[in-house]
PDB file of N, CA and C in Angstrom:
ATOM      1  N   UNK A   1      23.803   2.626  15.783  1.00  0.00           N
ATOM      2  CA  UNK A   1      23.472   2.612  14.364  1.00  0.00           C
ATOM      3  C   UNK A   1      24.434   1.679  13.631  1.00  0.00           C
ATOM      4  N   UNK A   2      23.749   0.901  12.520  1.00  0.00           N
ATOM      5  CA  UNK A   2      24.621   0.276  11.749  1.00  0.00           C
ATOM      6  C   UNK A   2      25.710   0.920  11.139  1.00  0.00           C
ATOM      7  N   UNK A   3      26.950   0.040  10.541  1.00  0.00           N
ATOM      8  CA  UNK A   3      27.641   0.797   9.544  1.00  0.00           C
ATOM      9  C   UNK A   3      27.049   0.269   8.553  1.00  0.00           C
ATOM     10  N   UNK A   4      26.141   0.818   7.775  1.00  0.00           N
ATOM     11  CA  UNK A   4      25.736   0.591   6.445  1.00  0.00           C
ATOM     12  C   UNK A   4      26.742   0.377   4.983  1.00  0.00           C
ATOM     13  N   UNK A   5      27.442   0.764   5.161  1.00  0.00           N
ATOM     14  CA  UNK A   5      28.691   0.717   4.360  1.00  0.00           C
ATOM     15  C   UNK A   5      29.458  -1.026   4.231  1.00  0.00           C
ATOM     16  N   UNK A   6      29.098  -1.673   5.418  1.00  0.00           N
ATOM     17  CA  UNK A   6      29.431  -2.753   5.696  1.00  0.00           C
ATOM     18  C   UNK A   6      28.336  -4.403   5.665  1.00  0.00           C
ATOM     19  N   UNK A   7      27.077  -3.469   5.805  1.00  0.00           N
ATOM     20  CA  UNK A   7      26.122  -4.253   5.684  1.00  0.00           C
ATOM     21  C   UNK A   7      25.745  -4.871   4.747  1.00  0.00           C
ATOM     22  N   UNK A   8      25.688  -6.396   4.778  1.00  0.00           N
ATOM     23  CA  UNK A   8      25.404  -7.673   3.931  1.00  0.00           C
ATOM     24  C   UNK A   8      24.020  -7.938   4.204  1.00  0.00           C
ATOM     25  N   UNK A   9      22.988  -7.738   3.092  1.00  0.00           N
ATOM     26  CA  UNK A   9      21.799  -7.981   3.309  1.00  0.00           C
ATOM     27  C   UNK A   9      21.920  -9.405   3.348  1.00  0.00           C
ATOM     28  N   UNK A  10      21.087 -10.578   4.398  1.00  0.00           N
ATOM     29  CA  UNK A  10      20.985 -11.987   4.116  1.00  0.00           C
ATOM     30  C   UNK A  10      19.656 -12.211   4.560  1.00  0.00           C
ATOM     31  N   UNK A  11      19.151 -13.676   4.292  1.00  0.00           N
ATOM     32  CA  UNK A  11      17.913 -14.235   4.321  1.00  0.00           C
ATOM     33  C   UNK A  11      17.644 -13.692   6.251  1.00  0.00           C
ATOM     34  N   UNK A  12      18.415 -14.174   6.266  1.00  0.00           N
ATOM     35  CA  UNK A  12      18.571 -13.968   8.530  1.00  0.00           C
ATOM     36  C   UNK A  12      18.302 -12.355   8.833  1.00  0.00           C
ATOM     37  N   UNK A  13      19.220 -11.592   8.192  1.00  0.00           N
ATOM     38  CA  UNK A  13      18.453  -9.833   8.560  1.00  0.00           C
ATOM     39  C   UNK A  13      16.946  -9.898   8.218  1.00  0.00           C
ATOM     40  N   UNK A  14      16.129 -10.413   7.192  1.00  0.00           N
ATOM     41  CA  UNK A  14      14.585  -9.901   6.864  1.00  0.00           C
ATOM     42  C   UNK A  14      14.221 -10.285   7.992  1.00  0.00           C
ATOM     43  N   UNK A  15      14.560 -11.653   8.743  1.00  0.00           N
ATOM     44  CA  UNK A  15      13.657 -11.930   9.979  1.00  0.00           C
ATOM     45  C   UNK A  15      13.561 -11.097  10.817  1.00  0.00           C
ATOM     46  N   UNK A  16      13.513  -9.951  10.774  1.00  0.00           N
ATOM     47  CA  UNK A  16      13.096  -8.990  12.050  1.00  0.00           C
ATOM     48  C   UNK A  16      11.847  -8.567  11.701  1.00  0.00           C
ATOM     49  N   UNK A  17      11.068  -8.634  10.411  1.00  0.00           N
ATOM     50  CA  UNK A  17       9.791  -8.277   9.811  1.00  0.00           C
ATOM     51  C   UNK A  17       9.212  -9.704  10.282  1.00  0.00           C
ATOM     52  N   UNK A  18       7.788  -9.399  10.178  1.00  0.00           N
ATOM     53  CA  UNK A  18       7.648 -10.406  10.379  1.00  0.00           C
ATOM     54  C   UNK A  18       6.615 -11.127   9.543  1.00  0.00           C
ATOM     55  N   UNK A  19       6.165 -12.189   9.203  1.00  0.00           N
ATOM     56  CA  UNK A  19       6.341 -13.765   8.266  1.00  0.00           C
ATOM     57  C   UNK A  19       5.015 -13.406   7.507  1.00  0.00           C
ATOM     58  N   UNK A  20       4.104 -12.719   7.283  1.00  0.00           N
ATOM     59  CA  UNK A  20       3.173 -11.878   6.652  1.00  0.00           C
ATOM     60  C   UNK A  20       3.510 -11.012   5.507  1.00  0.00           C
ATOM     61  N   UNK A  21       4.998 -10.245   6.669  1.00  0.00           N
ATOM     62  CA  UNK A  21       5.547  -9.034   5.668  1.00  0.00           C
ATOM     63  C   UNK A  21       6.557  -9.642   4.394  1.00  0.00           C
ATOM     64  N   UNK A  22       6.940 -10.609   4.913  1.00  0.00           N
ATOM     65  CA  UNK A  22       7.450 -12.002   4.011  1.00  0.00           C
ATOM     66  C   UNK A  22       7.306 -12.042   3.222  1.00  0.00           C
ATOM     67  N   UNK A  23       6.389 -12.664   3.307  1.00  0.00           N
ATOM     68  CA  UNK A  23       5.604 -13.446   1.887  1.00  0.00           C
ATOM     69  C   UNK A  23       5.136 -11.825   1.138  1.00  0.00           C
ATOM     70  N   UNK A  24       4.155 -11.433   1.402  1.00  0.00           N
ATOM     71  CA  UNK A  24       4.652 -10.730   0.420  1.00  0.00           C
ATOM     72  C   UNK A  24       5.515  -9.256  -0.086  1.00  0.00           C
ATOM     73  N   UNK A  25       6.569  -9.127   0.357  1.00  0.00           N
ATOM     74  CA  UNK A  25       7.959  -9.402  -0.504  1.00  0.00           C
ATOM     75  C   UNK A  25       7.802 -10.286  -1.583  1.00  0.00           C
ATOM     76  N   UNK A  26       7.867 -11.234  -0.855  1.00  0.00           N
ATOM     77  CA  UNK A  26       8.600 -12.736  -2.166  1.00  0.00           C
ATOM     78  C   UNK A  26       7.162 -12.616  -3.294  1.00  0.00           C
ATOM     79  N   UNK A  27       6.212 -12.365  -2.779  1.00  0.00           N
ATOM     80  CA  UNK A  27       4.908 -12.115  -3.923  1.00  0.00           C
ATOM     81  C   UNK A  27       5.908 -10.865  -4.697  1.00  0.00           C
ATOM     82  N   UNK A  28       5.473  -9.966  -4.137  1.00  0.00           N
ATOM     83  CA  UNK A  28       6.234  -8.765  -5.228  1.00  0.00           C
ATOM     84  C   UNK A  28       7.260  -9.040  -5.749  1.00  0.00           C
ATOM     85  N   UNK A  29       8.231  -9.643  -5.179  1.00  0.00           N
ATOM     86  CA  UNK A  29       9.521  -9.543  -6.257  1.00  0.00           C
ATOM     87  C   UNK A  29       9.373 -10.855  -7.281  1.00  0.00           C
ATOM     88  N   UNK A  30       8.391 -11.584  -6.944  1.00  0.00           N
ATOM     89  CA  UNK A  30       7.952 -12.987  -7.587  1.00  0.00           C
ATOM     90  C   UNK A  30       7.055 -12.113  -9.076  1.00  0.00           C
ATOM     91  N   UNK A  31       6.337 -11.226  -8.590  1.00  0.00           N
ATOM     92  CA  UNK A  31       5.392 -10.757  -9.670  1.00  0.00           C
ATOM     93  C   UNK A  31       6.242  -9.400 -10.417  1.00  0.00           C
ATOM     94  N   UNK A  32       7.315  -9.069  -9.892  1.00  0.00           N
ATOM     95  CA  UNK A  32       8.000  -8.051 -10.383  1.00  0.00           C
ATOM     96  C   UNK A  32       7.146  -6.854 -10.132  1.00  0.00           C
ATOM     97  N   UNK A  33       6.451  -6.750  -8.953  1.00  0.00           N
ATOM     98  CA  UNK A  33       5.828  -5.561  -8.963  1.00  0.00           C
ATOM     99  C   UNK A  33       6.757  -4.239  -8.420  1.00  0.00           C
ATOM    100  N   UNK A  34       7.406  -3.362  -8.970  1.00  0.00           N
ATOM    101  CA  UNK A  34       8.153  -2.330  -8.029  1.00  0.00           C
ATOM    102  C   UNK A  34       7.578  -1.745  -7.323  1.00  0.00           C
ATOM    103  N   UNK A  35       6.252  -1.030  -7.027  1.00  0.00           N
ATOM    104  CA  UNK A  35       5.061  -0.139  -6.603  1.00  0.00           C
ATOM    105  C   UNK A  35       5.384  -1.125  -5.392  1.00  0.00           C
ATOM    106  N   UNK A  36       4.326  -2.390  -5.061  1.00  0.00           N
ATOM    107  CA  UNK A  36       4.380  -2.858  -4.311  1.00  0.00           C
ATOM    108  C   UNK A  36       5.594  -3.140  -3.089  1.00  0.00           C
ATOM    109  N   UNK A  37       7.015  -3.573  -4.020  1.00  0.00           N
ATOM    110  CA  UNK A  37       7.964  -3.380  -3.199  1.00  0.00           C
ATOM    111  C   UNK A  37       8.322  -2.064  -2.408  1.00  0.00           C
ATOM    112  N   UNK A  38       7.940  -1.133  -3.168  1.00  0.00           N
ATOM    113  CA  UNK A  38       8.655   0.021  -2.148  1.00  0.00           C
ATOM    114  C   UNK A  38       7.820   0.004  -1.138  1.00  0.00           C
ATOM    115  N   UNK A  39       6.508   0.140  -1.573  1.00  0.00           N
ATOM    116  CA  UNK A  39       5.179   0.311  -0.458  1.00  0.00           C
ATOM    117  C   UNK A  39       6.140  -0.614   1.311  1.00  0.00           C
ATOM    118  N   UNK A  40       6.372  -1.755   0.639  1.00  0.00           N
ATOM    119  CA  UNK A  40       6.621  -2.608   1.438  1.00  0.00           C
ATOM    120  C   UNK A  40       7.407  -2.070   2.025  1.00  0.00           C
ATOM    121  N   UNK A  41       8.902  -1.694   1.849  1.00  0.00           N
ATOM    122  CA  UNK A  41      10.107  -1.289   1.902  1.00  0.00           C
ATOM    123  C   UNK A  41       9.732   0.020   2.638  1.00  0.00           C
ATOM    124  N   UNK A  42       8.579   0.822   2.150  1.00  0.00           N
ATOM    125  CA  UNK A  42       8.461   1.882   3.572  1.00  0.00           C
ATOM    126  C   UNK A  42       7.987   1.172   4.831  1.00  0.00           C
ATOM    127  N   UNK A  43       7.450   0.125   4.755  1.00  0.00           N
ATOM    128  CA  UNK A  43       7.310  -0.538   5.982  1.00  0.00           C
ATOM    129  C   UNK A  43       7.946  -0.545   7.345  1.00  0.00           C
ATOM    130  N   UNK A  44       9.423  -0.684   6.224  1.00  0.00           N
ATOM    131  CA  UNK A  44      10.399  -0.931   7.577  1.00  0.00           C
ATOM    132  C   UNK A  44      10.886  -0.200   8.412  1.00  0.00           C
ATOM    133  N   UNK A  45      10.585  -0.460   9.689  1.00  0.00           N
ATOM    134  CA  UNK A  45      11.207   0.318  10.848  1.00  0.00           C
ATOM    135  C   UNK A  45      12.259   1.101  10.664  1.00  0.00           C
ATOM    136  N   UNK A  46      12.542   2.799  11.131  1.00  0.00           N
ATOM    137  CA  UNK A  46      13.401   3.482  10.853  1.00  0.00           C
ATOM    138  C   UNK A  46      14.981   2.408  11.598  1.00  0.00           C
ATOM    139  N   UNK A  47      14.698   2.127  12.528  1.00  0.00           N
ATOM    140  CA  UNK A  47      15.833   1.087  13.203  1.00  0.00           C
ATOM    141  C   UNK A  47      16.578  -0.119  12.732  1.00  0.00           C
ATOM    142  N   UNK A  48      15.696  -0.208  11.451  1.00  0.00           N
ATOM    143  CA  UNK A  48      16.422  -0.899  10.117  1.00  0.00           C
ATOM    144  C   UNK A  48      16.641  -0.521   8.829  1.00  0.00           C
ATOM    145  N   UNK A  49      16.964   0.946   9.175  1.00  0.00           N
ATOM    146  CA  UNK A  49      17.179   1.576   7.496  1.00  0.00           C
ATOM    147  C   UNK A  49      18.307   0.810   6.832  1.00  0.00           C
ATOM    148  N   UNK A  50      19.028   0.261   7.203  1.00  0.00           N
ATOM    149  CA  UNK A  50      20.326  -0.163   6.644  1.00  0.00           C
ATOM    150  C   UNK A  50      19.387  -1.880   5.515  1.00  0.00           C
ATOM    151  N   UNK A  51      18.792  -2.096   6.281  1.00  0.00           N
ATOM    152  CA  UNK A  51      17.734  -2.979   5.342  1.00  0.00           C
ATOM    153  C   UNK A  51      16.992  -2.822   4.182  1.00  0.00           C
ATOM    154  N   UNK A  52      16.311  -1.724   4.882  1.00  0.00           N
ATOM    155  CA  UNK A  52      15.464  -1.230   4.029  1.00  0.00           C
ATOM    156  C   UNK A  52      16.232  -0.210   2.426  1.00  0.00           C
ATOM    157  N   UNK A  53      17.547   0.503   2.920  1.00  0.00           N
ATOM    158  CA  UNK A  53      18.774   0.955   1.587  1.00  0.00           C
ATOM    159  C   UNK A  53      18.973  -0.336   0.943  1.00  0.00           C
ATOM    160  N   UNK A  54      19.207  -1.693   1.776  1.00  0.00           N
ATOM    161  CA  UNK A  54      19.752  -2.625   0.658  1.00  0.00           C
ATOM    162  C   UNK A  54      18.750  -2.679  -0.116  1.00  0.00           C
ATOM    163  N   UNK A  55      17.538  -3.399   0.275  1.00  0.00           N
ATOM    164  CA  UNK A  55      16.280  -3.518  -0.742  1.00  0.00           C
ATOM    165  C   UNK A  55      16.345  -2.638  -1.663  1.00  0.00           C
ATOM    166  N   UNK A  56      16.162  -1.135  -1.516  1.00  0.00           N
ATOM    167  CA  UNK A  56      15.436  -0.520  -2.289  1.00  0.00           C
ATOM    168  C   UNK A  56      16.864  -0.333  -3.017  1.00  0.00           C
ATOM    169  N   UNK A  57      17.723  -0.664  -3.081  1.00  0.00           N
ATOM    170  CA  UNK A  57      19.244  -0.941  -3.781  1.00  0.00           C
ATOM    171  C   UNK A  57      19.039  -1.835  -4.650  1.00  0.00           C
ATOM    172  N   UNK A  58      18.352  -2.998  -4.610  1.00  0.00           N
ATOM    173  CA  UNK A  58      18.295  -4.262  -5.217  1.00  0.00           C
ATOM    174  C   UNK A  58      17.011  -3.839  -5.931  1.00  0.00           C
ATOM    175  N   UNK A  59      16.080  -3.086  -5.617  1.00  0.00           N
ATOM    176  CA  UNK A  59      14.927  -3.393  -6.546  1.00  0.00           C
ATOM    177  C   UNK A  59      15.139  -1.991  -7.736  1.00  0.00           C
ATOM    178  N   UNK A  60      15.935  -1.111  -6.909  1.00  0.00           N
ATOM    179  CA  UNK A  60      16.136  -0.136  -7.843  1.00  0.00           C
ATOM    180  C   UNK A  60      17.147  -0.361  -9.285  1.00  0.00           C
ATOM    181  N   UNK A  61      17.870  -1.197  -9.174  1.00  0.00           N
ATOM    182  CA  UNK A  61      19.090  -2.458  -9.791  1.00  0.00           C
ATOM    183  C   UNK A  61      17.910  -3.417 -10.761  1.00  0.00           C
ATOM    184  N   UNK A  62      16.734  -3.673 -10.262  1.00  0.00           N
ATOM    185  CA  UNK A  62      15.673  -4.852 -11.101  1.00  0.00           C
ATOM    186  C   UNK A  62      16.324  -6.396 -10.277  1.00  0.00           C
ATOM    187  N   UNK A  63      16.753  -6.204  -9.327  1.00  0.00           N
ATOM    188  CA  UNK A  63      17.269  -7.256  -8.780  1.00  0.00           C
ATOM    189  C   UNK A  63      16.293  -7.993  -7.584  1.00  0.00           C
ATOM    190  N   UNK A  64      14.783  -8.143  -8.626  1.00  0.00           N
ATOM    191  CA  UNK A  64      14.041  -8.778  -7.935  1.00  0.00           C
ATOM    192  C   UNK A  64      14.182 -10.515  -7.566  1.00  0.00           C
ATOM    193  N   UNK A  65      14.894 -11.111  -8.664  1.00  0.00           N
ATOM    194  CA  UNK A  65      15.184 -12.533  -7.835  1.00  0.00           C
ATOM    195  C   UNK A  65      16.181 -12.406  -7.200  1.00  0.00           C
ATOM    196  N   UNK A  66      16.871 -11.921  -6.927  1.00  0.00           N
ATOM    197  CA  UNK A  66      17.987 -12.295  -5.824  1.00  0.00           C
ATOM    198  C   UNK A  66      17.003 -11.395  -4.214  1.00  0.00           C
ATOM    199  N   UNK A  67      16.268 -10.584  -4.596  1.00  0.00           N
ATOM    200  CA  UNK A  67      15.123 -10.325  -3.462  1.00  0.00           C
ATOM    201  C   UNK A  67      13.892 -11.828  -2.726  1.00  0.00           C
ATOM    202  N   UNK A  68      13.694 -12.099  -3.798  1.00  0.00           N
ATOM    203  CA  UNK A  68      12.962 -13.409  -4.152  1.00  0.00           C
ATOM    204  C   UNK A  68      13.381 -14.588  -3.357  1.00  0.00           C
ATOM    205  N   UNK A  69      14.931 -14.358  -3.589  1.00  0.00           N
ATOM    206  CA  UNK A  69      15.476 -15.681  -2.751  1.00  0.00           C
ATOM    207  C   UNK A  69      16.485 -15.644  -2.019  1.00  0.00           C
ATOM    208  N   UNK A  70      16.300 -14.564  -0.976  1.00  0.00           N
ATOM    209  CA  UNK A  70      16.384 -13.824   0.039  1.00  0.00           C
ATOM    210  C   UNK A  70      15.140 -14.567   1.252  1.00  0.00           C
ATOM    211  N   UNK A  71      14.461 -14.574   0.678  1.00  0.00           N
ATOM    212  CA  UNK A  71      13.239 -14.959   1.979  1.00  0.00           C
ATOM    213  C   UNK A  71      12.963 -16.571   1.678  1.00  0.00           C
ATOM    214  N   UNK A  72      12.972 -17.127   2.664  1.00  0.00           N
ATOM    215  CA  UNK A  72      13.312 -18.148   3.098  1.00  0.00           C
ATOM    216  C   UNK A  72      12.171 -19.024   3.414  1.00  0.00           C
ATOM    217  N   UNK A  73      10.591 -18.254   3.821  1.00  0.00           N
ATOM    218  CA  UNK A  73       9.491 -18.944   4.299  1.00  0.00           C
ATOM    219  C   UNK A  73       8.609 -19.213   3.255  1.00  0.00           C
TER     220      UNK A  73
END
């Protein structure tokens, strides 16, 4: 298990989703939709909760562009 405590969300951790689940992200946090983001954000594999806390950290914050430009494709 991660130490979450230590974990730096970067553009390179999302790549374990894959390039579908991407885009839209970057749609939602582009359209400011929160609904949509979490939807998304339950997506993620229990084996990346430490991902999925940062996100829902950042969108719970309104810190949809720095989500935005996070993804890279």
């Amino acid at each position: 298990m991660k130490d979450v405590s230590s974990f730096q969300l970067t553009s390179k951790s999302l790549l374990v989703m894959p390039n579908s689940w991407l885009q839209e992200l970057k749609q939602a946090a582009g359209e400011l939709d929160e609904s949509s983001l979490e939807e998304l954000i339950m997506q993620i594999p229990d084996e990346y909760s430490h991902i999925a806390n940062s996100l829902t950290n950042l969108a719970d914050n309104f810190e949809f562009k720095q989500i935005f430009e996070l993804i890279t494709i």
